[in-house]
C-alpha atoms as a PDB file:
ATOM      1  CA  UNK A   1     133.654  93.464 144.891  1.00  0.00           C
ATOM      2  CA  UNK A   2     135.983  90.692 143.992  1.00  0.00           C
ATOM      3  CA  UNK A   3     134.846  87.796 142.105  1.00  0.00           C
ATOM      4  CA  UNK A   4     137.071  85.608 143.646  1.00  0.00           C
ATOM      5  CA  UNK A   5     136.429  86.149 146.875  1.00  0.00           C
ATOM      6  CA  UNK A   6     132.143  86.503 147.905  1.00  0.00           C
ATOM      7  CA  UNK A   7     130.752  88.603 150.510  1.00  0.00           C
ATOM      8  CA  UNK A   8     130.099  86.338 153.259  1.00  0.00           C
ATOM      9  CA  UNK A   9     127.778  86.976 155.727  1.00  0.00           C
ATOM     10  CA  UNK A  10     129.234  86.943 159.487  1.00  0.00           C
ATOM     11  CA  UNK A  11     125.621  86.071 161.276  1.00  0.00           C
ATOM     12  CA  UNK A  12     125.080  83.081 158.890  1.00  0.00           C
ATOM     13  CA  UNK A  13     128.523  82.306 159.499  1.00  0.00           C
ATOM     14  CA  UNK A  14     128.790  81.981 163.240  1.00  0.00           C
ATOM     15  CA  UNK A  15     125.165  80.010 162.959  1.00  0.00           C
ATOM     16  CA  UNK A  16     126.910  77.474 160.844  1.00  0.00           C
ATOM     17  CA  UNK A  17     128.962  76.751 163.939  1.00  0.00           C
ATOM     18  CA  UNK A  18     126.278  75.194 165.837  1.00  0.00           C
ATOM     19  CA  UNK A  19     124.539  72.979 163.573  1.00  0.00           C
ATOM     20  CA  UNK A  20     124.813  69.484 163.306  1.00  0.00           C
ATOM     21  CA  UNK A  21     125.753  68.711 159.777  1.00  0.00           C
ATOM     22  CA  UNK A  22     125.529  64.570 160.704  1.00  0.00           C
ATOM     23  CA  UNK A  23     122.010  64.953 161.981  1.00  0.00           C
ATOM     24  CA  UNK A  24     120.822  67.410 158.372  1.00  0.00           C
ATOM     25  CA  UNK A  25     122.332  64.664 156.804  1.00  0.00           C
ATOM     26  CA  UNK A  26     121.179  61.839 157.670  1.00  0.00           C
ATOM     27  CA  UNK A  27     117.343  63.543 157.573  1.00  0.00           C
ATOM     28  CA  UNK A  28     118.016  64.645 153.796  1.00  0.00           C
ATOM     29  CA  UNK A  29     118.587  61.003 153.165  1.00  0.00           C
ATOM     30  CA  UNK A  30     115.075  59.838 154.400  1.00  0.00           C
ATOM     31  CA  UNK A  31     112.322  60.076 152.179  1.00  0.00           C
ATOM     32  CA  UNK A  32     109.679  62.981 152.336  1.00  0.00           C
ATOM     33  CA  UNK A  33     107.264  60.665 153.503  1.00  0.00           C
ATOM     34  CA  UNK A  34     110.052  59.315 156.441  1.00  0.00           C
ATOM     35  CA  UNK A  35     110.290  62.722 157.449  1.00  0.00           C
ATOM     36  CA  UNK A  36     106.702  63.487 158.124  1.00  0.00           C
ATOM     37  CA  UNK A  37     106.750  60.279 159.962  1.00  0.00           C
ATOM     38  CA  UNK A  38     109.488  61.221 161.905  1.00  0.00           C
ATOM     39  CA  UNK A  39     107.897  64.753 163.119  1.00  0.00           C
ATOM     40  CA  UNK A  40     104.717  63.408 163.752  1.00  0.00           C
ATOM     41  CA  UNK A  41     106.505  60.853 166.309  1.00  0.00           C
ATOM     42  CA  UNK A  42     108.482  63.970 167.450  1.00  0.00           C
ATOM     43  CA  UNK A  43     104.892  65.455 167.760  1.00  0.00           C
ATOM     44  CA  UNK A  44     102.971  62.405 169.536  1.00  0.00           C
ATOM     45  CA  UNK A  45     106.388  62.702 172.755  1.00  0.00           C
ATOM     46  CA  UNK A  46     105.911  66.222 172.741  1.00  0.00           C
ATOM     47  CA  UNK A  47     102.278  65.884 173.609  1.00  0.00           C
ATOM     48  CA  UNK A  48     102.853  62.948 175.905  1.00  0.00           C
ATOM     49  CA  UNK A  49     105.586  65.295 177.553  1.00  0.00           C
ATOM     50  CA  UNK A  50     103.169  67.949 177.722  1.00  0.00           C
ATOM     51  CA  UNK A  51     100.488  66.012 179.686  1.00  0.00           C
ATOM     52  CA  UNK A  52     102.641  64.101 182.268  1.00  0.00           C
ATOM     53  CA  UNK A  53     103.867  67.340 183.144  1.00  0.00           C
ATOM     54  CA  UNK A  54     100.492  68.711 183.642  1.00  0.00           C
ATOM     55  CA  UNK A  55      99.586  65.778 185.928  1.00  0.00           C
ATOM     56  CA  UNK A  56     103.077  66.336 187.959  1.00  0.00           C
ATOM     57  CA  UNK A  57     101.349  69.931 188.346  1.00  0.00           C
ATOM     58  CA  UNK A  58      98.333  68.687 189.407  1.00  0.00           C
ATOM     59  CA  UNK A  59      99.548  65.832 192.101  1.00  0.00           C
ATOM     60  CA  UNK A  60     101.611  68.764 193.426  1.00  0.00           C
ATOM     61  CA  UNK A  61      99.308  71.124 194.156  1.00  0.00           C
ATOM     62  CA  UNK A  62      97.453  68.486 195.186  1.00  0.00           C
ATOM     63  CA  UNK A  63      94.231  68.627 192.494  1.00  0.00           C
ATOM     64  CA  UNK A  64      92.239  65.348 191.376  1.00  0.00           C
ATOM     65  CA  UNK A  65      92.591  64.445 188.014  1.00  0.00           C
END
C-alpha cells in the first residue's frame, strides 16, 4: 500500500457526512464537569418527556392517575 495515500475506510467515511462538526465542537470546549452537567439535564427532559407521555396514555384510555 502507498504511503502517501492511506486506506480509508468507506463506512466511516459516509458517517462523517452526517455529523455535526459545530455541535462536537463546541461540547469538546466545555469542561468534563460541563459535560456531565449537560447530560444529566439531557437526562432530567428525557424523563420528564417520558412521564407526560405516559399520562397522555393514561387520559386517553381514559385511566385515573
Amino acid at each position: 500500500m502507498d504511503k502517501a495515500s492511506p486506506w480509508v475506510d468507506p463506512v466511516v467515511e459516509a458517517y462523517k457526512a452526517g455529523i455535526d462538526l459545530t455541535l462536537l465542537r463546541e461540547n469538546l470546549r466545555k469542561t468534563p464537569e460541563q459535560r456531565i452537567d449537560a447530560l444529566m439535564e439531557l437526562q432530567r427532559f428525557a424523563e420528564e418527556l417520558r412521564r407526560a407521555g405516559c399520562e397522555a396514555m393514561k387520559k386517553l384510555r381514559g385511566q385515573p392517575r
